[in-house]
Protein backbone atom coordinates (compact mmCIF):
# COMPACT_ATOMS: atom_id res chain seq x y z
CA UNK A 1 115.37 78.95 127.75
CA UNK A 2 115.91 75.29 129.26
CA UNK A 3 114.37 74.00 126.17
CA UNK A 4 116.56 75.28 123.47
CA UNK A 5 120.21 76.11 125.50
CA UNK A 6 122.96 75.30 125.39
CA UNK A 7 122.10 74.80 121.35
CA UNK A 8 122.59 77.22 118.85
CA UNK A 9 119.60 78.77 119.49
CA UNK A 10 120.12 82.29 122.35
CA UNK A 11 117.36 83.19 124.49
CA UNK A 12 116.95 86.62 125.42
CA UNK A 13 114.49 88.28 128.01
CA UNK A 14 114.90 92.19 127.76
CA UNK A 15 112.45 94.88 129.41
CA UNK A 16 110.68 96.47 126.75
CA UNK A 17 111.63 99.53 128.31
CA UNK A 18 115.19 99.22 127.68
CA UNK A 19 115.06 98.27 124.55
CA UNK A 20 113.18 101.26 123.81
CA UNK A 21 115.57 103.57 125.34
CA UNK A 22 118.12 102.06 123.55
CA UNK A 23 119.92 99.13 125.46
CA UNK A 24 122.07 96.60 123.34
CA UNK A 25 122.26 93.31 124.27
CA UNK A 26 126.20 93.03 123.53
CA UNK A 27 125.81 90.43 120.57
CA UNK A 28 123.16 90.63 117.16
CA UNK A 29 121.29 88.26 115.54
CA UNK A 30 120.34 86.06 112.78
CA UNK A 31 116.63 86.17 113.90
CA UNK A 32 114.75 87.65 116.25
CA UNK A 33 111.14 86.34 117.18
CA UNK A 34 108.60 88.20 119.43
CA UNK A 35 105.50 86.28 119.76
CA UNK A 36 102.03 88.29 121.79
CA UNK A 37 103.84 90.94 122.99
CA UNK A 38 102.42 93.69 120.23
CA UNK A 39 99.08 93.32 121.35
CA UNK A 40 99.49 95.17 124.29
CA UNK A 41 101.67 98.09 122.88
CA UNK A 42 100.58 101.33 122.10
CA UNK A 43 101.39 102.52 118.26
CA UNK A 44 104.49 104.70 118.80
CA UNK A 45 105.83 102.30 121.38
CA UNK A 46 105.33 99.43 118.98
CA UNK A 47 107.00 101.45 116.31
CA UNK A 48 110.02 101.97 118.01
CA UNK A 49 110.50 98.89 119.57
CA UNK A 50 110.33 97.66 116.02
CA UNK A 51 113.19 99.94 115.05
CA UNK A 52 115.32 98.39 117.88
CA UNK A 53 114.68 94.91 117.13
CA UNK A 54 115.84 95.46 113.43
CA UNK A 55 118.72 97.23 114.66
CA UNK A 56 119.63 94.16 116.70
CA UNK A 57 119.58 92.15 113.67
CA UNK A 58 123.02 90.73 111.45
CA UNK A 59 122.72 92.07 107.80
CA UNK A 60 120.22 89.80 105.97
CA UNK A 61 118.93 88.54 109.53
CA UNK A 62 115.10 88.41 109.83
CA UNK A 63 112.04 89.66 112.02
CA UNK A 64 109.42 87.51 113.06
CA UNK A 65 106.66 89.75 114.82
CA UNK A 66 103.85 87.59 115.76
CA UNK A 67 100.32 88.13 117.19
CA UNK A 68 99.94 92.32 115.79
CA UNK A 69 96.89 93.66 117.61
CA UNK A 70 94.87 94.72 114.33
CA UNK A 71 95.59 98.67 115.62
CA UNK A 72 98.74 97.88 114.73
CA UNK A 73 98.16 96.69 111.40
């Protein structure tokens, strides 16, 4: 977060939880990264945690999952 604000990129720290459940983070966006967090997710949590983040995308804005656990794959 100190590295890339106040630019143009947004940080965002959510509780995977939340997102789960279904908690919006008042904005979307352009792209959405989420690097070594799969690994530790079980398959139906990853799923829908994968729905969410696309759901918090812009139309045409991308999904960068990084690190899959190869369960997940």
């Amino acid at each position: 977060r100190r590295r890339f604000e106040p630019s143009h990129v947004t940080t965002l720290h959510a509780n995977i939880e939340a997102l789960v459940a279904g908690w919006k983070p008042g904005q979307n966006y352009d792209f959405i990264y989420a690097s070594g967090l799969y690994d530790y997710l079980a398959l139906p949590i990853a799923q829908k945690l994968t729905g969410r983040l696309h759901d918090l995308l812009v139309p045409g804005g991308e999904l960068l999952i990084a690190n899959l656990s190869d369960a997940l794959v």
